[in-house]
N, C-alpha and C. Protein backbone atom coordinates (compact mmCIF):
# COMPACT_ATOMS: atom_id res chain seq x y z
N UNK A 1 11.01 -22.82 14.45
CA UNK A 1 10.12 -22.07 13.58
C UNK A 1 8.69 -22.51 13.84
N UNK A 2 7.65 -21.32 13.95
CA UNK A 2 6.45 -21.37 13.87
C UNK A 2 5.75 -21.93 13.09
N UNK A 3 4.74 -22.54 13.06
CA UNK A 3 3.87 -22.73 12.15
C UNK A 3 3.64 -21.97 10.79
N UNK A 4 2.99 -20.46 11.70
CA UNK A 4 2.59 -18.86 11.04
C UNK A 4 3.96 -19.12 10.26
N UNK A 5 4.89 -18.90 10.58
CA UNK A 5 6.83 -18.55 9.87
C UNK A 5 6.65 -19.25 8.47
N UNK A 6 6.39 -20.52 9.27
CA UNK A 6 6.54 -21.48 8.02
C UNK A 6 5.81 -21.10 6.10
N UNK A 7 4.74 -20.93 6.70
CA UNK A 7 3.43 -20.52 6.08
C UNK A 7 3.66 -19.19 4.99
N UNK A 8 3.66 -18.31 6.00
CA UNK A 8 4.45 -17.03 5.77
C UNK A 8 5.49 -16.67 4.96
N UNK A 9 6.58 -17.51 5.05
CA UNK A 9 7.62 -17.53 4.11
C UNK A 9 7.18 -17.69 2.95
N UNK A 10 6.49 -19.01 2.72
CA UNK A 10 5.82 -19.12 0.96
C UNK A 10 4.70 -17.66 0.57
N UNK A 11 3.98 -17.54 1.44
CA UNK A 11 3.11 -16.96 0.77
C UNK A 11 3.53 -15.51 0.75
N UNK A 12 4.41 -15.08 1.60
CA UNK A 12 5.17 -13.43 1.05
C UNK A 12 5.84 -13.63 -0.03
N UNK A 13 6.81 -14.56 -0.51
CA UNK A 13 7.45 -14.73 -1.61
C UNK A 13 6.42 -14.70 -2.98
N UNK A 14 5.03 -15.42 -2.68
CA UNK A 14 4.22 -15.05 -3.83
C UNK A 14 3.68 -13.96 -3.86
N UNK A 15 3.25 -13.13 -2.63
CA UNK A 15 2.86 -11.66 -3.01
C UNK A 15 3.27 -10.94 -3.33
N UNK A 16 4.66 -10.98 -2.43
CA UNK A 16 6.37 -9.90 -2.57
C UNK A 16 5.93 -9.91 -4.55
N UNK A 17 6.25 -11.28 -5.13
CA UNK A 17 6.05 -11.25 -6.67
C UNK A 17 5.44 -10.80 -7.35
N UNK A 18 3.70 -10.87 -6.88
CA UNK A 18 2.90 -9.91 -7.62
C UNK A 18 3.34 -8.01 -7.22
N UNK A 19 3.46 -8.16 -5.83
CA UNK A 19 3.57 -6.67 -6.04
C UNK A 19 5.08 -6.14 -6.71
N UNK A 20 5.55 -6.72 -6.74
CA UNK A 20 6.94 -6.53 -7.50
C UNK A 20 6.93 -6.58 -9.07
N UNK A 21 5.51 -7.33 -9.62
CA UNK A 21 5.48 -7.05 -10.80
C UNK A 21 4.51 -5.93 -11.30
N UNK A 22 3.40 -5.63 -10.44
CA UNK A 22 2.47 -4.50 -10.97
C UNK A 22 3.36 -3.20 -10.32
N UNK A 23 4.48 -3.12 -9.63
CA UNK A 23 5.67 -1.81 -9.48
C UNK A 23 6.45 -2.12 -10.83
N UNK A 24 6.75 -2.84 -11.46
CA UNK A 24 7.50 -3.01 -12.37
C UNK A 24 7.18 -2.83 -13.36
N UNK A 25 5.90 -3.22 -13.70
CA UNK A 25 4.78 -2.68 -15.06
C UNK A 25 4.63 -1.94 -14.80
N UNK A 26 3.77 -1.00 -13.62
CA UNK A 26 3.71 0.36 -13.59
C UNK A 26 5.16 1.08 -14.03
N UNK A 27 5.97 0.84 -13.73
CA UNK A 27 7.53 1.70 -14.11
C UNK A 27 7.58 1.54 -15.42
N UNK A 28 7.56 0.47 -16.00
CA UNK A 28 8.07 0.17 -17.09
C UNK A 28 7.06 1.06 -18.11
N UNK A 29 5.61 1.04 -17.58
CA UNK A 29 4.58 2.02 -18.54
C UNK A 29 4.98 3.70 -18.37
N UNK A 30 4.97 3.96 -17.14
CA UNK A 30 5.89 5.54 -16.64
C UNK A 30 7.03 5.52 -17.35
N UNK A 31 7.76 4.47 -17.83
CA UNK A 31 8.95 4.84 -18.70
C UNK A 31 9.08 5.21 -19.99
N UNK A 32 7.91 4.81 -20.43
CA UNK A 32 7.73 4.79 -21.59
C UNK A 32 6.30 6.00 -22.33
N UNK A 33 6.28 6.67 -20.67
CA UNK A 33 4.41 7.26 -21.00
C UNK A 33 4.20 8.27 -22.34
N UNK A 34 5.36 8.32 -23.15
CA UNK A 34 5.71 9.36 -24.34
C UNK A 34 4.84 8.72 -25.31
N UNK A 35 5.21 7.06 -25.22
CA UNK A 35 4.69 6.41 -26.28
C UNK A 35 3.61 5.65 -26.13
N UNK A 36 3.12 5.63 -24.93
CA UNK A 36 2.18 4.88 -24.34
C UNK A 36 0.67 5.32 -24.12
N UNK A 37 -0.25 4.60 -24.70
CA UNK A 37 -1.94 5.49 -24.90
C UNK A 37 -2.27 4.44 -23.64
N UNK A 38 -2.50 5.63 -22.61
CA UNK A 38 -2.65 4.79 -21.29
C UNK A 38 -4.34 4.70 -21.22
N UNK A 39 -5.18 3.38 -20.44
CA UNK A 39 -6.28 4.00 -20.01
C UNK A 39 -6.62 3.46 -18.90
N UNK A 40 -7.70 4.39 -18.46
CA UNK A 40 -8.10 4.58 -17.28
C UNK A 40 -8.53 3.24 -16.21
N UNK A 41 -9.20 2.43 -17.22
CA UNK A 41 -9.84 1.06 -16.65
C UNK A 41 -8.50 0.55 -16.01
N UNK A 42 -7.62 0.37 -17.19
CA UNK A 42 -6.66 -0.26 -16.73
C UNK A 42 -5.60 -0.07 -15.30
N UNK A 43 -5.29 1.13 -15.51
CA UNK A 43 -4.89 2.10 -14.12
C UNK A 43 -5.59 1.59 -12.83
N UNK A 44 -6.77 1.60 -13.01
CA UNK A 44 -7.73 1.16 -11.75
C UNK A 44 -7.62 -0.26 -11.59
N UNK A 45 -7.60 -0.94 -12.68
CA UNK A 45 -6.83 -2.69 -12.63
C UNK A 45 -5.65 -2.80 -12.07
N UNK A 46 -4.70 -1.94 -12.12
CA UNK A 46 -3.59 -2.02 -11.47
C UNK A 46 -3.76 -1.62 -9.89
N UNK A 47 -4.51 -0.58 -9.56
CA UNK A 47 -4.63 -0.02 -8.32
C UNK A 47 -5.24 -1.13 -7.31
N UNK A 48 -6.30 -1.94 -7.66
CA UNK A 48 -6.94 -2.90 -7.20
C UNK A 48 -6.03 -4.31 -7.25
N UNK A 49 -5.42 -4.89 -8.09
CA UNK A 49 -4.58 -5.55 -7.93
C UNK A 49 -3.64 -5.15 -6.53
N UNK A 50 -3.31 -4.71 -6.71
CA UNK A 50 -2.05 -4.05 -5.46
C UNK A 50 -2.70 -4.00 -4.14
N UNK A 51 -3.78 -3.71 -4.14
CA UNK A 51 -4.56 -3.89 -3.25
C UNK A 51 -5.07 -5.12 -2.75
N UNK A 52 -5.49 -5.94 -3.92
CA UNK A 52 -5.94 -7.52 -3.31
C UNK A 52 -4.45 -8.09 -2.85
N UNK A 53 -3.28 -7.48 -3.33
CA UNK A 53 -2.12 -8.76 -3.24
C UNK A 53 -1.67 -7.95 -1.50
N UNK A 54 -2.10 -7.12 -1.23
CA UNK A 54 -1.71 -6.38 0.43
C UNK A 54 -2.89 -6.78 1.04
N UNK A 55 -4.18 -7.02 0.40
CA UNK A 55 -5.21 -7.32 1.56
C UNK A 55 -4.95 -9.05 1.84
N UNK A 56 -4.33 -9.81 1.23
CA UNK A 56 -3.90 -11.17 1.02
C UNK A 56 -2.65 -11.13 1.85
N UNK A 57 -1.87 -10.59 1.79
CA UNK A 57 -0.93 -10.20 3.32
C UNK A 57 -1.62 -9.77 4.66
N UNK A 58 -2.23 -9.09 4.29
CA UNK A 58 -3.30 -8.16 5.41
C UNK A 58 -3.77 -9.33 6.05
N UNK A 59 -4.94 -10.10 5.67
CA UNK A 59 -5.49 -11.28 6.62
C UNK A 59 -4.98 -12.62 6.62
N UNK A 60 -3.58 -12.60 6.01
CA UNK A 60 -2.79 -13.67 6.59
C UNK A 60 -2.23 -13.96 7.77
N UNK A 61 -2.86 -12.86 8.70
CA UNK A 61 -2.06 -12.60 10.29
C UNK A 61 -3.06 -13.61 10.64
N UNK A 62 -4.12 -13.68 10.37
CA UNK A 62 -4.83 -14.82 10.97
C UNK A 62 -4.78 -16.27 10.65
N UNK A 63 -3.55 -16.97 10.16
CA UNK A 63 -3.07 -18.19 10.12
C UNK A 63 -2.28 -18.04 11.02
N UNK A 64 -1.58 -16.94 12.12
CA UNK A 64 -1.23 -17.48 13.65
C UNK A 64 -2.04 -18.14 14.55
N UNK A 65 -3.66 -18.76 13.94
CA UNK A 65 -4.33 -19.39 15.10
C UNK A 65 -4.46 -20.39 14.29
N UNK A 66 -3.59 -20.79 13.30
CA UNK A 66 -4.09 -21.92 13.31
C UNK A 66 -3.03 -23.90 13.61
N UNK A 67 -3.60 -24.24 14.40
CA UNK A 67 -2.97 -25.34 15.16
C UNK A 67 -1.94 -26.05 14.59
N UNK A 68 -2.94 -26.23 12.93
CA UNK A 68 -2.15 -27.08 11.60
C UNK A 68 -2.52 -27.25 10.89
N UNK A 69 -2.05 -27.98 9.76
CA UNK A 69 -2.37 -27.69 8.21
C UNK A 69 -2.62 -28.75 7.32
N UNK A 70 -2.93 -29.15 6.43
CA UNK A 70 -2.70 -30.13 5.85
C UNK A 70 -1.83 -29.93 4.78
N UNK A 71 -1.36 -30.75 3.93
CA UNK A 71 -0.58 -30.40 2.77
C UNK A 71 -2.12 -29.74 1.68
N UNK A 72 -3.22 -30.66 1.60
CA UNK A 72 -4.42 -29.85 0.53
C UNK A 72 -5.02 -28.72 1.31
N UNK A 73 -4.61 -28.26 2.39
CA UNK A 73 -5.50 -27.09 2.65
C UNK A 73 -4.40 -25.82 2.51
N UNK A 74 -2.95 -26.36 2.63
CA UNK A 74 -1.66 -25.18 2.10
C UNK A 74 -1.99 -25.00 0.28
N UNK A 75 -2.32 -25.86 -0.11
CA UNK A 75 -2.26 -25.45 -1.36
C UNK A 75 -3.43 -25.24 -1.96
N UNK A 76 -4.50 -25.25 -1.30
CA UNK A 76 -6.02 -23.78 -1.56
C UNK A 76 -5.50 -22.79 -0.74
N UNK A 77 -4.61 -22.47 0.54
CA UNK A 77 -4.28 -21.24 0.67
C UNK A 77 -3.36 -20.76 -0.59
N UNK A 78 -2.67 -21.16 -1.10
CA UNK A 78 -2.24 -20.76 -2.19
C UNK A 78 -2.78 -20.35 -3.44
N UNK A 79 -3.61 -20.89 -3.80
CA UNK A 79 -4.39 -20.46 -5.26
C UNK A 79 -5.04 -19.03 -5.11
N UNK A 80 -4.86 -18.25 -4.00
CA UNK A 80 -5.47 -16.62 -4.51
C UNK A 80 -3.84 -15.71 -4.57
N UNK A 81 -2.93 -15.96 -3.81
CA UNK A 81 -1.94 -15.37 -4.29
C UNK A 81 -1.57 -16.02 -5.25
N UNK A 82 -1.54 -16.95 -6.10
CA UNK A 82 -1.26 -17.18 -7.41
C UNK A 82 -1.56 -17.09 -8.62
N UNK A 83 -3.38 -17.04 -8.16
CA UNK A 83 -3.99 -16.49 -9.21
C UNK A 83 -3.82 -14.67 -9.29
N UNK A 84 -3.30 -14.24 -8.12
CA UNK A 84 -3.32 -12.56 -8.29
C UNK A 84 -1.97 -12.70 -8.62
N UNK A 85 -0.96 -13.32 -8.74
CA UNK A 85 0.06 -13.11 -8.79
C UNK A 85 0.04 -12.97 -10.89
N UNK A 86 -0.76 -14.41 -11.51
CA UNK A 86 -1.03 -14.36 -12.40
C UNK A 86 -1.27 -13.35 -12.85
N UNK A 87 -2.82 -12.73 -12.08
CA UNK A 87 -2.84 -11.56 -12.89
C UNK A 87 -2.14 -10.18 -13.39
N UNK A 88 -1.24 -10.04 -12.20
CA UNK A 88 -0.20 -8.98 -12.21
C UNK A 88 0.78 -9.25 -12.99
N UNK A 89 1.40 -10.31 -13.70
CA UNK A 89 1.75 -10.99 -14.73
C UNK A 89 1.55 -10.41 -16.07
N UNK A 90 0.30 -11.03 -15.91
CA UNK A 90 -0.37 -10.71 -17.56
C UNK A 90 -1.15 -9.43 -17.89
N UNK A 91 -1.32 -8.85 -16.74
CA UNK A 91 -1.93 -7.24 -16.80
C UNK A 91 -0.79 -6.33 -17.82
N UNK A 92 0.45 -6.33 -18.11
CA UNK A 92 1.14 -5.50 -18.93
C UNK A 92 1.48 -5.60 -20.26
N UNK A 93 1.33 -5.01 -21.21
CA UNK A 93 1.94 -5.33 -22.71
C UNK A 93 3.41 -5.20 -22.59
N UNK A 94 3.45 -6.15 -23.66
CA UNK A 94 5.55 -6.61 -23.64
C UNK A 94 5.36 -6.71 -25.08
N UNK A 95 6.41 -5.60 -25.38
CA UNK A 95 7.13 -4.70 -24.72
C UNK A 95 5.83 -3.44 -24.82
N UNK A 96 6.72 -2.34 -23.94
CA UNK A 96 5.43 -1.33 -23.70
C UNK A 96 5.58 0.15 -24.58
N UNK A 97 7.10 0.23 -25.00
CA UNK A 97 6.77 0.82 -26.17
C UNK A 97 5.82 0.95 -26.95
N UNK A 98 5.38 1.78 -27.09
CA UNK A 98 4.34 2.08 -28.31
C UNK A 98 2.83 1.38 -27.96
N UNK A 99 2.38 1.10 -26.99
CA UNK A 99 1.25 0.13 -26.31
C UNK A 99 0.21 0.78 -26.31
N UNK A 100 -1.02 0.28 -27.26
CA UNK A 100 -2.18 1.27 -26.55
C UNK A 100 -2.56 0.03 -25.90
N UNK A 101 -2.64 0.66 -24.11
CA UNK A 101 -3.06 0.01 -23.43
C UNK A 101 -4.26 -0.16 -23.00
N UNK A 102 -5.29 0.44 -23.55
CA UNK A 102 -6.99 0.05 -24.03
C UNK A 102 -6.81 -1.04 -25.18
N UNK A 103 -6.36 -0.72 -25.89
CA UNK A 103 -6.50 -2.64 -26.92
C UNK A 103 -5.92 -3.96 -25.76
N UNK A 104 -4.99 -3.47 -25.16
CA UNK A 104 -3.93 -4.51 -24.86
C UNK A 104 -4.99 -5.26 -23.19
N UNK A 105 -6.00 -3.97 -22.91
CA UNK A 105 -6.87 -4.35 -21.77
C UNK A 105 -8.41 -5.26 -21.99
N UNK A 106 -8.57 -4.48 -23.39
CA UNK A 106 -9.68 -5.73 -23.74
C UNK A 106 -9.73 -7.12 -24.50
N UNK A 107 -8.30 -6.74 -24.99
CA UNK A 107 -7.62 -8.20 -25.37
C UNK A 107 -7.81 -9.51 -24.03
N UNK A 108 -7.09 -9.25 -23.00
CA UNK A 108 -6.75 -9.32 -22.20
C UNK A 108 -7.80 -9.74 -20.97
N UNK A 109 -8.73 -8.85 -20.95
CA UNK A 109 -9.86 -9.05 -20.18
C UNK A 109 -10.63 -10.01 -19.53
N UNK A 110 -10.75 -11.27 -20.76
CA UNK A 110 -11.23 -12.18 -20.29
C UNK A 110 -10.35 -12.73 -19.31
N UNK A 111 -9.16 -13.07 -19.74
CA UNK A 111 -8.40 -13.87 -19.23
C UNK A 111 -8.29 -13.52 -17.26
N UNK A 112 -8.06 -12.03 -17.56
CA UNK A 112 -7.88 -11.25 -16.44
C UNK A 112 -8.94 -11.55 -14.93
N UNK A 113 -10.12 -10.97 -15.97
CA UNK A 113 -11.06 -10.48 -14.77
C UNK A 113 -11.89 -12.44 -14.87
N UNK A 114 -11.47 -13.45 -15.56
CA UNK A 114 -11.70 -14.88 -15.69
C UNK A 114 -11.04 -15.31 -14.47
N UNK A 115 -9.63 -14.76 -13.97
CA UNK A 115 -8.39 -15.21 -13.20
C UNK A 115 -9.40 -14.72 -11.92
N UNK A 116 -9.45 -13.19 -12.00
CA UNK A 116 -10.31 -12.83 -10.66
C UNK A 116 -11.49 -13.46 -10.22
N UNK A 117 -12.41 -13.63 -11.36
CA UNK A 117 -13.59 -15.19 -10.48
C UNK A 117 -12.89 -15.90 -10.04
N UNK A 118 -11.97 -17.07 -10.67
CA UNK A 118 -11.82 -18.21 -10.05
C UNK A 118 -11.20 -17.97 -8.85
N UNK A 119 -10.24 -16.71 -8.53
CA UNK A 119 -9.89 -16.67 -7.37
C UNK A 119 -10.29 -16.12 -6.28
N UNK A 120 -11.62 -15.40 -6.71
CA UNK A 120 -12.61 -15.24 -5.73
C UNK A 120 -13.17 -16.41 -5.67
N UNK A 121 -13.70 -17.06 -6.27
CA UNK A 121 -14.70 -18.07 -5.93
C UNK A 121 -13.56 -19.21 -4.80
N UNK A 122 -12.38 -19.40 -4.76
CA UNK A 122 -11.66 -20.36 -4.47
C UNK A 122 -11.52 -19.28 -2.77
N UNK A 123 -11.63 -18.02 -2.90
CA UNK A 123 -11.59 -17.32 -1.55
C UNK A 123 -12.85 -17.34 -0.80
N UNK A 124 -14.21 -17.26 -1.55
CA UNK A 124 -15.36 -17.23 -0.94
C UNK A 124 -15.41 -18.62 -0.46
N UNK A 125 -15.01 -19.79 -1.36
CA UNK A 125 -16.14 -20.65 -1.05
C UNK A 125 -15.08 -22.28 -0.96
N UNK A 126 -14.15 -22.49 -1.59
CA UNK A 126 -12.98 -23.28 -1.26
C UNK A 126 -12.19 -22.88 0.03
N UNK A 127 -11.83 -22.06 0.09
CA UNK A 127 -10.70 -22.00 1.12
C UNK A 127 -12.19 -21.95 2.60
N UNK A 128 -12.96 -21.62 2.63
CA UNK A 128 -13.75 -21.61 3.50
C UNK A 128 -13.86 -23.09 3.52
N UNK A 129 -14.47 -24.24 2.73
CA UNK A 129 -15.21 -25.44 3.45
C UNK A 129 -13.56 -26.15 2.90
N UNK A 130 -12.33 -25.95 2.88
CA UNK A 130 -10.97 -26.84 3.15
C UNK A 130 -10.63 -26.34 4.64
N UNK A 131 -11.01 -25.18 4.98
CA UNK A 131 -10.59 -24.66 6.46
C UNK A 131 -12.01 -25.27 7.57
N UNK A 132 -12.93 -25.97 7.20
CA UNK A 132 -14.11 -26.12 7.65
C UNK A 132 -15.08 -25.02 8.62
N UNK A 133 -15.20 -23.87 7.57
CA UNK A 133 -15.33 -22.30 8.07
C UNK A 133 -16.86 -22.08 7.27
N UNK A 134 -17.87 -21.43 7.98
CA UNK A 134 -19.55 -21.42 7.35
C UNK A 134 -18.55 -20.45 5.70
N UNK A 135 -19.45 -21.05 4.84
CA UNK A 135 -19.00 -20.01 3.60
C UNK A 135 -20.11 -18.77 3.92
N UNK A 136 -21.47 -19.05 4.21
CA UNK A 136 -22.31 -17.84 4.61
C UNK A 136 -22.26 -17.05 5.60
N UNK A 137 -20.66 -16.61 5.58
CA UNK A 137 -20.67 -15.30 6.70
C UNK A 137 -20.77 -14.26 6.21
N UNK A 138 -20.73 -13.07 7.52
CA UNK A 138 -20.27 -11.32 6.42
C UNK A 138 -19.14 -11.43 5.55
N UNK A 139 -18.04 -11.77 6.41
CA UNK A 139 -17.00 -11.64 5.81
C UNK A 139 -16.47 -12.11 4.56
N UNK A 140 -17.27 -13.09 4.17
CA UNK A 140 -17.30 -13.73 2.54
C UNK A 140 -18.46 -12.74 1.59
N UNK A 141 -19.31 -11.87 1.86
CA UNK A 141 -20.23 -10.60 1.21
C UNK A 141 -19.46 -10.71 -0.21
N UNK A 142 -18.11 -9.75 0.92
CA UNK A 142 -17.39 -9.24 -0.64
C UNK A 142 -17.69 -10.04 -1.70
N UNK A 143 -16.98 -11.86 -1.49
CA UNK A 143 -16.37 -12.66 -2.68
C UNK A 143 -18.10 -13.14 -3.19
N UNK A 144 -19.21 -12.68 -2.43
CA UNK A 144 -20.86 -12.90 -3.65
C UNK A 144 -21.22 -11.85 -4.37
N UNK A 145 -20.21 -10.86 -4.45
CA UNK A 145 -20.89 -9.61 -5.05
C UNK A 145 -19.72 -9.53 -6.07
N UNK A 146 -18.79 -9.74 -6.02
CA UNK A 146 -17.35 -9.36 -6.80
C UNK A 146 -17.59 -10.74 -7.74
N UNK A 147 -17.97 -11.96 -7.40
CA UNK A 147 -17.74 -13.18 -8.78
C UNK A 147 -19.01 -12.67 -9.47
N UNK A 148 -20.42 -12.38 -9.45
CA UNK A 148 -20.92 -11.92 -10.86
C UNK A 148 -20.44 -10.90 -11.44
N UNK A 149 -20.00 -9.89 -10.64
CA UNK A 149 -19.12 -8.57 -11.15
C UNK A 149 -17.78 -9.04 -12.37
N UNK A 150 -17.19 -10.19 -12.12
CA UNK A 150 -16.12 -10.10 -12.64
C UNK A 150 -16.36 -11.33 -14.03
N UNK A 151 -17.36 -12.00 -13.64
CA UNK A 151 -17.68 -12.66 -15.00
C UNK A 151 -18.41 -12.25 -16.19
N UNK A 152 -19.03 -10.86 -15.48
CA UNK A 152 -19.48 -10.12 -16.17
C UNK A 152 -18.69 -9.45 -17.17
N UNK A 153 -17.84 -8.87 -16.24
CA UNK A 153 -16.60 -8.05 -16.94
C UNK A 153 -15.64 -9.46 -17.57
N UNK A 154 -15.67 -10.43 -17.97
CA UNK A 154 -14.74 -11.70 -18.76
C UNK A 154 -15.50 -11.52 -19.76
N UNK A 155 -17.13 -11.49 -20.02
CA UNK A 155 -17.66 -11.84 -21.01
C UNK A 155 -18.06 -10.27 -21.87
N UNK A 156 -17.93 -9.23 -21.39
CA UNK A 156 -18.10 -8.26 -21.90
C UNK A 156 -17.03 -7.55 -22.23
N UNK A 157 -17.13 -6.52 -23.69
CA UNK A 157 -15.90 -6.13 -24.53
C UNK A 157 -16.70 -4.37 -24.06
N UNK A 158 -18.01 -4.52 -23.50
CA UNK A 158 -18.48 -2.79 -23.31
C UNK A 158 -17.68 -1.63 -22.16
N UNK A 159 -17.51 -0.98 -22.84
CA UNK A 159 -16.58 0.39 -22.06
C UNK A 159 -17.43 0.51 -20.80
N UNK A 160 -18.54 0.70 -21.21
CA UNK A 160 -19.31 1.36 -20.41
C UNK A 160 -19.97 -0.16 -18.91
N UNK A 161 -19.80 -1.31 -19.36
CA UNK A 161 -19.96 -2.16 -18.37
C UNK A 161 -18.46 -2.02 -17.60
N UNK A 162 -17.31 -2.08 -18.20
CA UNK A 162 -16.21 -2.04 -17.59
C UNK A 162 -16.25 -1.12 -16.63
N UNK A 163 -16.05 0.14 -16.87
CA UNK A 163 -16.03 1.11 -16.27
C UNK A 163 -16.62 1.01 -14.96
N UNK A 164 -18.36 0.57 -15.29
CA UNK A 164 -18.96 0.63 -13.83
C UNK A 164 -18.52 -0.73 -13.15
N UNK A 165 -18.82 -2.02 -13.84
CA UNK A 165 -18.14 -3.08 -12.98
C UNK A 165 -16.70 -3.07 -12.69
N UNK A 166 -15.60 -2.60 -13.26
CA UNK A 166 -14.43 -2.34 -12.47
C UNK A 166 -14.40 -1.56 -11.10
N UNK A 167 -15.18 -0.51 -11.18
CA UNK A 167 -15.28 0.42 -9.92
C UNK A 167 -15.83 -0.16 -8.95
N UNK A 168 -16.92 -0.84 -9.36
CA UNK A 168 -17.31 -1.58 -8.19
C UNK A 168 -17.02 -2.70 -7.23
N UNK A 169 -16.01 -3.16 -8.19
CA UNK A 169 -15.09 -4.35 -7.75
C UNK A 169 -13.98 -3.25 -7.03
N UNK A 170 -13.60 -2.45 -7.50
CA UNK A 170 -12.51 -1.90 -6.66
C UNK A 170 -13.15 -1.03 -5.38
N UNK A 171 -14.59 -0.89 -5.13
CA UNK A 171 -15.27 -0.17 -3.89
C UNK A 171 -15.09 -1.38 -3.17
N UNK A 172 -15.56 -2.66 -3.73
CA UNK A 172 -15.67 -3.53 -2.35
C UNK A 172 -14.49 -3.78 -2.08
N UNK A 173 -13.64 -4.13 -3.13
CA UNK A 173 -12.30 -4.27 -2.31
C UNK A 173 -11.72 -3.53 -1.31
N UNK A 174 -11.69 -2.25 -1.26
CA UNK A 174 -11.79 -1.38 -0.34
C UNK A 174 -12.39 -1.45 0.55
N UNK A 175 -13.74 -1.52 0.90
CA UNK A 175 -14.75 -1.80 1.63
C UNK A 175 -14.18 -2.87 2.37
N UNK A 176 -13.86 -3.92 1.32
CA UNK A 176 -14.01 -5.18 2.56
C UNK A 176 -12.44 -5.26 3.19
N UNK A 177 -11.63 -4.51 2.87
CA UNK A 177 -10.45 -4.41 3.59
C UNK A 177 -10.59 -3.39 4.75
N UNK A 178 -10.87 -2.39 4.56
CA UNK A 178 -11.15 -1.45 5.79
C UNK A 178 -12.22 -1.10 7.00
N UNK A 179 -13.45 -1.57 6.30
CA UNK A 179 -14.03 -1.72 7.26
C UNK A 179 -13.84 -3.01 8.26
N UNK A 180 -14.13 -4.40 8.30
CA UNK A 180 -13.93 -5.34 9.15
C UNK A 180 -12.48 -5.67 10.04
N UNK A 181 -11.23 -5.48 9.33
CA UNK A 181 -10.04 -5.42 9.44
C UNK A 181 -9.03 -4.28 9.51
N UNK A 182 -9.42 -3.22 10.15
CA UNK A 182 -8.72 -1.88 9.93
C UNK A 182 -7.08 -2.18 10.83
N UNK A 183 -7.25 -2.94 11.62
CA UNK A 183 -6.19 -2.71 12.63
C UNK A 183 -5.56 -4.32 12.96
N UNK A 184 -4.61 -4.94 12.95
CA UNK A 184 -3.75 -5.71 13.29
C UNK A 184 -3.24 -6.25 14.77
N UNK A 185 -3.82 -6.65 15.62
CA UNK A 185 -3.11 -6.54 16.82
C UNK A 185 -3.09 -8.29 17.23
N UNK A 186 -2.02 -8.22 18.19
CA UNK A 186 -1.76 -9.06 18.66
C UNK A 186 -2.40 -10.46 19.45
């Protein structure tokens, strides 16, 4: 077994989890959508989740270059699938019967979009100087524009900040998955 294999095994088992739980909350809210006051922010919290926990698979192909590991630098690769795993966790009301899921999102919020700083900040700027990698590249952009975005959105209960700082967190996420990384090769 490979290095990559090794590696790989843990950290699909934690994504496999998150995305297995925001399919499972999503179902479980579709099961229930009779009784359920769905909203929109939240929907887009889910869409973006699913997205960070595949773009976290996505540029894990690039731990096939790496020589070796330490035991503290495996476990800062770990803290962003765990903290997204968290969040996909605690993103759903239990039980979902009867849920308005606008109370259950600004309840919730801090904790949420609190989980998404620290695990941006641990992607911008930890996992960069434990891998001994410049933190001031392009490719870290995303994680300086997304941690005021998201502490913003911890400390604010406004619709109207949500709305625009959620979207914008979910453009760069997008952004920074497709443009730099579109293609996989060998």
């Amino acid at each position: 077994m490979q290095l990559f294999e090794f590696l790989m095994i843990l950290m699909s088992i934690i994504i496999g989890l998150g995305i297995a739980e925001i399919l499972s909350g999503a179902g479980r809210l579709l099961r229930a959508r009779d009784t359920v006051r769905f909203y929109w922010i939240h929907s887009l919290f889910q869409v973006g989740i699913f997205l960070a926990l595949l773009q976290l698979w996505w540029e894990s192909w690039d731990l096939r270059l790496l020589p070796e590991i330490t035991y503290l630098q495996t476990c800062v690769l770990l803290l962003g699938p765990i903290s997204i795993f968290l969040i996909a966790f605690l993103l759903y009301p239990d039980p979902v019967q009867h849920a308005d899921v606008r109370t259950y999102y600004y309840r919730q919020s801090p904790l949420l979009w609190g989980l998404v700083a620290a695990g941006t900040v641990v992607g911008t700027f930890v996992k960069p100087v434990a891998f001994d990698v410049d933190v001031f590249q392009l490719d870290n952009l995303s994680g300086w524009l997304t941690i005021p975005l998201a502490v913003v959105l911890a400390a604010s209960k406004s619709a109207r900040v949500h709305a625009l700082a959620a979207s914008m967190i979910l453009a760069i996420l997008v952004l920074d998955t497709v443009l730099p990384g579109y293609f996989i090769a060998q």
